[in-house]
Protein backbone atom coordinates (compact mmCIF):
# COMPACT_ATOMS: atom_id res chain seq x y z
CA UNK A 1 81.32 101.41 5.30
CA UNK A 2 78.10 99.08 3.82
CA UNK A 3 75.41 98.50 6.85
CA UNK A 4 74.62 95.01 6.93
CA UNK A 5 71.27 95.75 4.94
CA UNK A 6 73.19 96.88 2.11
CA UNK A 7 75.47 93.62 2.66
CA UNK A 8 72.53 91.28 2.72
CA UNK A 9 71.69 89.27 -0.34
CA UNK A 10 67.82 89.27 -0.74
CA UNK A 11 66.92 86.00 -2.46
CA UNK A 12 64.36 85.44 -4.65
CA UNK A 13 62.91 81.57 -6.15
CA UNK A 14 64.47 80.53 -9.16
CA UNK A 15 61.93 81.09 -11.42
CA UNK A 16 63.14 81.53 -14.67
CA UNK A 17 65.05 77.85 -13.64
CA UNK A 18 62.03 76.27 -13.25
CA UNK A 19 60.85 77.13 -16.08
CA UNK A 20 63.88 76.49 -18.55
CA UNK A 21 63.06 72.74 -16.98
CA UNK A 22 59.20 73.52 -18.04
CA UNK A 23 60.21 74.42 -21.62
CA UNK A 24 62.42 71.09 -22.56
CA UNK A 25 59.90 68.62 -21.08
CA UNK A 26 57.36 69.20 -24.17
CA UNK A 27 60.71 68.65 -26.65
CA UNK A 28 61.36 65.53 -24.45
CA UNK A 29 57.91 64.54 -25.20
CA UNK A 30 57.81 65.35 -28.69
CA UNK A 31 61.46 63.27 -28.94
CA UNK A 32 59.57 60.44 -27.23
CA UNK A 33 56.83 60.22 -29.91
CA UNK A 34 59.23 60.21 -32.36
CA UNK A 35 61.03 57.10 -31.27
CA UNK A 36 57.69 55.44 -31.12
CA UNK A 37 57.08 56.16 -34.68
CA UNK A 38 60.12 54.69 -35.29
CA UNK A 39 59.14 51.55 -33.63
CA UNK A 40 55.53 51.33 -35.26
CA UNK A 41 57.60 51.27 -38.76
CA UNK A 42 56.68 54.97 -39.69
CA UNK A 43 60.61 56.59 -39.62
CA UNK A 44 60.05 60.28 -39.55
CA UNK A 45 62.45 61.54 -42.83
CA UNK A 46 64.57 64.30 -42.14
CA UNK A 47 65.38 65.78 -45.22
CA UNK A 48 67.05 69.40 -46.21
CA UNK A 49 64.13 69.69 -49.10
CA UNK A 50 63.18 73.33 -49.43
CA UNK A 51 59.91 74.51 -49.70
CA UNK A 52 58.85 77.60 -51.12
CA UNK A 53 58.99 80.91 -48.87
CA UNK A 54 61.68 82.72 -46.94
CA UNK A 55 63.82 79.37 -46.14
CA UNK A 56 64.40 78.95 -50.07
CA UNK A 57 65.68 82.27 -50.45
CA UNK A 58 69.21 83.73 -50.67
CA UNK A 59 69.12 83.71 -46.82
CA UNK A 60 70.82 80.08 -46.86
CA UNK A 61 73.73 80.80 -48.48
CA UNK A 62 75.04 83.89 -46.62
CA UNK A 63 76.35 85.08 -43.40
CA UNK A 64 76.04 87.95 -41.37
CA UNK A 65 78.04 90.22 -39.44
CA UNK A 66 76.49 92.56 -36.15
CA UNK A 67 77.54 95.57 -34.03
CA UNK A 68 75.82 96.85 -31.49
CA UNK A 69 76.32 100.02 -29.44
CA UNK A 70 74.40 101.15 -26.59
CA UNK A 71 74.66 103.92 -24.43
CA UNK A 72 72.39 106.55 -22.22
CA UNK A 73 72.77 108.95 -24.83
CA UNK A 74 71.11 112.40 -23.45
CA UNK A 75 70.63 110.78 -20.37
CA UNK A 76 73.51 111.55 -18.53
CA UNK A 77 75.61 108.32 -17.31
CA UNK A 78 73.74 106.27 -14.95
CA UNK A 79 72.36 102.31 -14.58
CA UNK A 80 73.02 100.75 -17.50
CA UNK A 81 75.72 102.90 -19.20
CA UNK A 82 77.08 101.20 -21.96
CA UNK A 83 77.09 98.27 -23.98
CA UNK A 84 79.09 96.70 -27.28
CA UNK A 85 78.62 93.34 -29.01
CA UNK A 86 79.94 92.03 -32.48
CA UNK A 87 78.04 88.85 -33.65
CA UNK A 88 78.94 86.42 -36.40
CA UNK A 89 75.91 84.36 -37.72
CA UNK A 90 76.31 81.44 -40.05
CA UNK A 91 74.83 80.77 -43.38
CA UNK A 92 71.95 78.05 -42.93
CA UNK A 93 72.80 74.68 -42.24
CA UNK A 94 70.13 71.82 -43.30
CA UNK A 95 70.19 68.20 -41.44
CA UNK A 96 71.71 66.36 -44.45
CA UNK A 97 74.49 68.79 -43.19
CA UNK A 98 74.46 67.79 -39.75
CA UNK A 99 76.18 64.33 -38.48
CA UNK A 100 73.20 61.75 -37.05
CA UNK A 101 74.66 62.09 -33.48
CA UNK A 102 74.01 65.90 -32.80
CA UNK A 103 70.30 65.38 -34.97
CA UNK A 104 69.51 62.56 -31.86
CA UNK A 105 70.90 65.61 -29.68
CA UNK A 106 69.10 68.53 -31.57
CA UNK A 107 65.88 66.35 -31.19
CA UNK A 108 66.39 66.21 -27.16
CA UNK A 109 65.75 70.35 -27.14
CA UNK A 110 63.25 73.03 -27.23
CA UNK A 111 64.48 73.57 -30.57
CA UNK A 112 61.93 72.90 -33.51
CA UNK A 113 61.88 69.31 -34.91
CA UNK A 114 62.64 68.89 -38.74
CA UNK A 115 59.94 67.19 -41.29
CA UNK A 116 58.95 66.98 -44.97
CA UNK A 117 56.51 69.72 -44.27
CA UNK A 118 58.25 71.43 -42.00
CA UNK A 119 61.82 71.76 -43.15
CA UNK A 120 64.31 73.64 -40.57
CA UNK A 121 67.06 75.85 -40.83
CA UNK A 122 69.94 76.11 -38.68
CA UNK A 123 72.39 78.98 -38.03
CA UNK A 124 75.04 79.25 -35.46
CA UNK A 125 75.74 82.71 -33.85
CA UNK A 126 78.88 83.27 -31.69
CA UNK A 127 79.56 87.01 -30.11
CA UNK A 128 81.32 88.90 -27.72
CA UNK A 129 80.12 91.76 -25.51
CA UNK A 130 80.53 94.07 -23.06
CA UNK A 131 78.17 96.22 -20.41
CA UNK A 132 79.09 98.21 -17.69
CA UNK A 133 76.69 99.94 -14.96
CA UNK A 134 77.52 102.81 -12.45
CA UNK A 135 75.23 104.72 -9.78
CA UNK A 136 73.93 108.31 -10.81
CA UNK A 137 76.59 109.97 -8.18
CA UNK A 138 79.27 108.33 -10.84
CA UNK A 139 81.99 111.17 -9.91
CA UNK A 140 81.64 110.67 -6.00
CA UNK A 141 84.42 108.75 -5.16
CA UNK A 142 82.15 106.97 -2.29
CA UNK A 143 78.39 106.61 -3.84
CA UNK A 144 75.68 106.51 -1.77
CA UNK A 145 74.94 103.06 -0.42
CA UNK A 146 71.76 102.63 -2.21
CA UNK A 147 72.85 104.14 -5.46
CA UNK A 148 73.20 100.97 -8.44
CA UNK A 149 76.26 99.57 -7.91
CA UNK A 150 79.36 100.15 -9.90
CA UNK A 151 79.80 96.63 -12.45
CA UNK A 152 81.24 95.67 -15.67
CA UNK A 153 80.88 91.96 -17.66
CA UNK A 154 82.69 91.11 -20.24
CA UNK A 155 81.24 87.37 -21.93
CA UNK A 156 81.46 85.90 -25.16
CA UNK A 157 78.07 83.67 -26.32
CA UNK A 158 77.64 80.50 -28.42
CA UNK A 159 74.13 79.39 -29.75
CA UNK A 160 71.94 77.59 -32.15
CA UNK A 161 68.71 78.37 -33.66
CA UNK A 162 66.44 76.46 -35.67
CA UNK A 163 63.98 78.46 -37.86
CA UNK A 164 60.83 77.34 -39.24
CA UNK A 165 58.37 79.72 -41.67
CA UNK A 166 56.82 81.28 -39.01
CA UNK A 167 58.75 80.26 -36.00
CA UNK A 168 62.29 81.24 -34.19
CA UNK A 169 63.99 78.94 -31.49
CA UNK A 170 67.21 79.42 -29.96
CA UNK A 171 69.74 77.80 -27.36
CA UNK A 172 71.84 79.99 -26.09
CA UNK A 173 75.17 80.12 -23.48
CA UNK A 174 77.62 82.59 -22.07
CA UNK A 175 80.73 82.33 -20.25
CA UNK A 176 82.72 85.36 -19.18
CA UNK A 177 83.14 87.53 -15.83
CA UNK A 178 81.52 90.21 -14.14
CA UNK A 179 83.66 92.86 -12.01
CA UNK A 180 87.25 94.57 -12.32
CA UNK A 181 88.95 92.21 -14.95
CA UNK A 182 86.07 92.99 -17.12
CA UNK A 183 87.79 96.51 -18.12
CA UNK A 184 84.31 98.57 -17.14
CA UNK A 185 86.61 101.36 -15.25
CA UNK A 186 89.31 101.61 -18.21
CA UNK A 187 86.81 101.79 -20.91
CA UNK A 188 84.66 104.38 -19.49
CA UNK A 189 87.45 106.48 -17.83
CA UNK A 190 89.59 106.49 -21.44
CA UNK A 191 86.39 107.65 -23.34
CA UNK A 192 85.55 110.19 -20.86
CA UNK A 193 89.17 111.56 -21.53
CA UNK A 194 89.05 111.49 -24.90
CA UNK A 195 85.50 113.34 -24.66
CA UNK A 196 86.60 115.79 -22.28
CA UNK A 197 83.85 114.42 -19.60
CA UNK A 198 84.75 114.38 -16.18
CA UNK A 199 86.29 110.32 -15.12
CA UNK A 200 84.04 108.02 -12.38
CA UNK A 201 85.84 108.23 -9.31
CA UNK A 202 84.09 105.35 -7.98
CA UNK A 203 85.09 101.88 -9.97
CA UNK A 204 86.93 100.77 -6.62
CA UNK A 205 83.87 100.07 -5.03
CA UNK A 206 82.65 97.76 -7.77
CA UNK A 207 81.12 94.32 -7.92
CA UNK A 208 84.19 91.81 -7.04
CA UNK A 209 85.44 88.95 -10.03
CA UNK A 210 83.03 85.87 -10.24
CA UNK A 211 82.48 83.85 -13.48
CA UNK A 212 79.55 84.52 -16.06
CA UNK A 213 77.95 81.31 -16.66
CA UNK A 214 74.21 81.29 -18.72
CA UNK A 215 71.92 79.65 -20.29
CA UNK A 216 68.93 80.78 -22.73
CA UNK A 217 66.67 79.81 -24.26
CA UNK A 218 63.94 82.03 -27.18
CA UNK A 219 60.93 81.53 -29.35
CA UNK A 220 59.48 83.56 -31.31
CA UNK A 221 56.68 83.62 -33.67
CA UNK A 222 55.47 85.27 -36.60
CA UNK A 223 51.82 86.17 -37.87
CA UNK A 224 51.36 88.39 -40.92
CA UNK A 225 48.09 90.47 -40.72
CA UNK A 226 48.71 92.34 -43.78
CA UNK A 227 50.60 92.14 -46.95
CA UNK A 228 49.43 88.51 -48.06
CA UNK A 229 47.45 89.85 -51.27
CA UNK A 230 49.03 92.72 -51.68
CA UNK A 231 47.09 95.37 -51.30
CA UNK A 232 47.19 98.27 -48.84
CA UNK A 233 49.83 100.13 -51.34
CA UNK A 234 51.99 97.45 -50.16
CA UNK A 235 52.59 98.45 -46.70
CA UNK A 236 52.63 95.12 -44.30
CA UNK A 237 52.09 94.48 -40.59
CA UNK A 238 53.34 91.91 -38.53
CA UNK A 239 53.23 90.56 -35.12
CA UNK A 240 56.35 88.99 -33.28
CA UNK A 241 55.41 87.43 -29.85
CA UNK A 242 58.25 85.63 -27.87
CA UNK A 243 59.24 84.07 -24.67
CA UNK A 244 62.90 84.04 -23.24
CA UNK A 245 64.19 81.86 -20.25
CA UNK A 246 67.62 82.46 -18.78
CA UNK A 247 69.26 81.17 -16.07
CA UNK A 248 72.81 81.00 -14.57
CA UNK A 249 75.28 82.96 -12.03
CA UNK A 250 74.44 86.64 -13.10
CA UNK A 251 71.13 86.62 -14.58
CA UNK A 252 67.81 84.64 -13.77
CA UNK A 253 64.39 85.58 -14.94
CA UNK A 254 61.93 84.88 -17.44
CA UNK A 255 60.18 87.74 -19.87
CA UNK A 256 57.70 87.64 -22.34
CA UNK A 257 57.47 90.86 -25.13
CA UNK A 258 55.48 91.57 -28.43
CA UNK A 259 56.92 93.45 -31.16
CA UNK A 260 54.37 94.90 -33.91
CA UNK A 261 56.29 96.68 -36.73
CA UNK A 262 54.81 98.01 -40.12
CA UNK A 263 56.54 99.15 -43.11
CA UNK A 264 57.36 97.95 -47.24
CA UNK A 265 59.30 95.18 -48.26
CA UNK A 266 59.47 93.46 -44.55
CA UNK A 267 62.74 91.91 -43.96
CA UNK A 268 61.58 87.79 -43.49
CA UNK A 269 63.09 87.58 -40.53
CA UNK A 270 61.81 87.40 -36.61
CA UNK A 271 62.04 90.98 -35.36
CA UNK A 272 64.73 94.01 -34.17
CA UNK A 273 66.74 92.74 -30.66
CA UNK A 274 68.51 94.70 -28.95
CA UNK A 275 72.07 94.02 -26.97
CA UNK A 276 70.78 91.72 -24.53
CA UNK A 277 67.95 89.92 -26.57
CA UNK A 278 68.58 86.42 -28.28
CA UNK A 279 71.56 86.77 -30.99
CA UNK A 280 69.42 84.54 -33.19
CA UNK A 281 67.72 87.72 -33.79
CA UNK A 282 70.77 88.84 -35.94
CA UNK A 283 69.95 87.48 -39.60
CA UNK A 284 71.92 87.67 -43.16
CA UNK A 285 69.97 89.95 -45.31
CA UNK A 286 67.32 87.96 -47.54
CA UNK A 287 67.81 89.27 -50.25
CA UNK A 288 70.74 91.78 -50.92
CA UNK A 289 69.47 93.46 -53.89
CA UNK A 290 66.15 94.73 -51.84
CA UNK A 291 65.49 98.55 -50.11
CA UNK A 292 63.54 97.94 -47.04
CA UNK A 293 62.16 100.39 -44.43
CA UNK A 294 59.42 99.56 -41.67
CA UNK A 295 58.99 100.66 -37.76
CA UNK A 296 58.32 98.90 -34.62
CA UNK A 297 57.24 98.82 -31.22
CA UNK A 298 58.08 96.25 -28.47
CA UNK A 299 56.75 95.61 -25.53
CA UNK A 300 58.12 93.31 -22.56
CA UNK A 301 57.29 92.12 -19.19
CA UNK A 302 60.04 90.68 -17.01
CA UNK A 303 60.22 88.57 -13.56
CA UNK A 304 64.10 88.48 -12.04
CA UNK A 305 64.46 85.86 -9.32
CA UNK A 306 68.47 87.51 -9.90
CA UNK A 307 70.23 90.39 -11.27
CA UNK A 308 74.13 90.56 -10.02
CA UNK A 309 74.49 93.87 -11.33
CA UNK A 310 71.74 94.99 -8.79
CA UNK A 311 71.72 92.52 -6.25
CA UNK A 312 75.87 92.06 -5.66
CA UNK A 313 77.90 89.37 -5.71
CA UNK A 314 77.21 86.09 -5.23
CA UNK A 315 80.18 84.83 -3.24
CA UNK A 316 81.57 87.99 -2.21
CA UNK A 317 80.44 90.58 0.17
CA UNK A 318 79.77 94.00 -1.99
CA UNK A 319 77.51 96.76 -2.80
CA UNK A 320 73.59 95.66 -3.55
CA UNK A 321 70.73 97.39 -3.81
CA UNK A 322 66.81 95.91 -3.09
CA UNK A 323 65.83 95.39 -6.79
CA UNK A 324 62.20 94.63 -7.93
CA UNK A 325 61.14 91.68 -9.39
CA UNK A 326 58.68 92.75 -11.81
CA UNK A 327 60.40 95.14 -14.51
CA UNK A 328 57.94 96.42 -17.96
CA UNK A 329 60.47 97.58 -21.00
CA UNK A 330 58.95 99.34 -24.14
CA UNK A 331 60.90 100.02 -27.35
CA UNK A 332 59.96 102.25 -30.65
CA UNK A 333 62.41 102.24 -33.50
CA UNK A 334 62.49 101.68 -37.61
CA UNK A 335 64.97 99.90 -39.24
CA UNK A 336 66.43 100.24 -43.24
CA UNK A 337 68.23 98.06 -45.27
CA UNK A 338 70.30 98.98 -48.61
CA UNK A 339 71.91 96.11 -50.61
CA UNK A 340 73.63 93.99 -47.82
CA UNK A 341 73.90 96.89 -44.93
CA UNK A 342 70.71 97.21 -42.67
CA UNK A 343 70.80 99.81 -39.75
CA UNK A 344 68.33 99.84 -36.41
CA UNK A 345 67.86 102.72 -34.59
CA UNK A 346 66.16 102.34 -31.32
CA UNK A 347 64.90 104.22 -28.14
CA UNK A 348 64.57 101.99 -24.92
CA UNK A 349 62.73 102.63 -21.60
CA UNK A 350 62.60 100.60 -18.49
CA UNK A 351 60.10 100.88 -15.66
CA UNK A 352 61.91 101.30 -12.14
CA UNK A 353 64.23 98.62 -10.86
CA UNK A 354 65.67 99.21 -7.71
CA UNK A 355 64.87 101.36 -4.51
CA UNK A 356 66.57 104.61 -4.69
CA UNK A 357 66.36 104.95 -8.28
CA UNK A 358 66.02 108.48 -8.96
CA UNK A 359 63.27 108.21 -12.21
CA UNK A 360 60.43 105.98 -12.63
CA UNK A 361 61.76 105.31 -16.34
CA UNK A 362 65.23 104.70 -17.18
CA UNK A 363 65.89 105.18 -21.06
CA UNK A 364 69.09 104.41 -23.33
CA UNK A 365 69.74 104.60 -27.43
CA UNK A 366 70.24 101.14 -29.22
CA UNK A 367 72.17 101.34 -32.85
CA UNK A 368 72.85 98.20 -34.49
CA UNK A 369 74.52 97.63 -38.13
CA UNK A 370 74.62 94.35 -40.01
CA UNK A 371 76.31 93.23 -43.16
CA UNK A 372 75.18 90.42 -45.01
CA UNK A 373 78.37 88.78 -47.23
């Protein structure tokens, strides 16, 4: 039986809430000075003219398609166990493309504004995924009471990004459900069988049914530090900083991350994601014809005001553990791409985020594959 510490839900202020209301007040502002422009007689064109750089390319006229599959590879299972997503990106969309009502709605967001010398270019991204988590006892039929919870989430995510030369923004939400219709004890249970591993006895002490509803919100930008003249044998470096906001009924926090990565032939896009970063991360392929190979290094800093899969259900009385606010996450990898196929390897580890956690650093493998068409 769960002690009424284990049944209390710690709350925590909704920061990353606060701040998704921080982040659309400047694109309110910025759709306020437009209107006044428009009133002074100086209409603001929006035009899908291309200038020259990575928006002119061969980008624009295809789409992409992106697995993912992580897992705690030579880690044993524990925390977060396993995770699968398929993503479906659009080919770019320009605003002679888009209907005047949703251009008035596109200017009411965080989402870059278009102009004649800054044109913009849209993609839609729509995915499904699922996670699942279990404690480190997985094959104790009772796990100890602070051990992480057993969970699984099954969602599917629609967004919009707008992409500029050197910067990323994306809208993002999910809607799905966290706990046993989600299929976490079925999926890791059949695999284990079909392994040979011994099953998680467990799952019946998961994280009841309640509905996934998010909202997120990334930007990202680019600076080049080498590879503008071409020298250096024609290796390049680039920084990526970015922000992400998310809020809703599993997952509120805000993070902030930097990813440097080096290499020949650098894809012009806005970095490697992982599962859980923004799926405007997931690009067509530039240029199809190109070999590219470069590595990278991320680092990110993280504040949760909530994390269901720690801290237990919302409505429900379950399993919870204290979780820690303050979570640091660095990533190495190096990505390739050949013709249209482009593969990411890359190794993940996570400072401590609960109390009873066994290891000051969890780790697990990210793979992703993506086919431009």
């Amino acid at each position: 039986m769960l002690s009424a510490q284990h049944l209390h839900h710690t709350t925590r202020p909704s920061i990353a809430g606060i701040l998704l209301v921080a982040a659309i007040t400047p694109a309110l502002a910025t759709s306020n000075d437009t209107a006044r422009e428009k009133k002074d007689g100086a209409t603001p064109v929006l035009t899908s003219e291309i200038k020259p750089g990575h928006l002119s390319d061969n980008r624009n006229k295809n789409s992409a398609l992106t697995l993912f599959a992580e897992n705690d590879l030579g880690w044993s299972d524990k925390y977060y166990t396993s995770g699968l997503r398929a993503v479906y990106t659009t080919p770019a969309i320009f605003v002679n493309g888009i209907p005047k009502f949703f251009q008035d709605l596109l200017s009411l967001t965080p989402l870059a504004v278009p102009s004649p010398a800054s044109p913009i270019a849209y993609h839609l991204h729509f995915a499904a995924t699922h996670e699942f988590y279990t404690p480190k006892h997985e094959t104790w039929r009772i796990p100890p009471p602070n051990d992480h919870p057993f969970a699984g989430l099954l969602y599917g995510t629609f967004g919009i990004s707008s992409e500029t030369e050197n910067r990323l923004d994306s809208l993002e939400i999910e809607l799905g459900i966290l706990g046993p219709s989600a299929g976490g004890q079925r999926v890791q249970n059949d695999w284990h069988r079909v392994v040979n591993s011994p099953l998680s006895n467990g799952w019946h002490t998961q994280l009841r049914d309640e509905p996934i509803v998010q909202f997120a919100w990334t930007r990202i930008w680019r600076f080049q530090w080498l590879g503008n003249t071409g020298d250096c044998g024609g290796l390049e470096l680039e920084w990526l900083p970015r922000l992400h906001l998310e809020a809703g009924t599993v997952r509120d926090y805000a993070s902030a991350g930097w990813q440097w990565r080096t290499g020949w032939n650098l894809a012009k896009d806005f970095g490697t994601g992982l599962l859980h970063s923004s799926s405007a991360l997931v690009r067509p392929a530039a240029n199809r014809d190109n070999t590219r190979i470069w590595f990278f290094l991320d680092v990110q800093a993280e504040y949760w005001a909530l994390n269901m899969p720690l801290d237990g259900n919302n409505w429900h009385q379950s399993r919870r553990v204290h979780s820690y606010p303050w979570v640091g996450q660095f990533s190495l990898g190096f990505a390739t791409q050949f013709n249209q196929w482009r593969l990411a390897i890359t190794e993940v580890m996570r400072t401590k985020e609960f109390r009873g956690q066994d290891n000051e650093i969890s780790a697990y493998t990210s793979v992703s594959l993506n086919l431009s068409f």
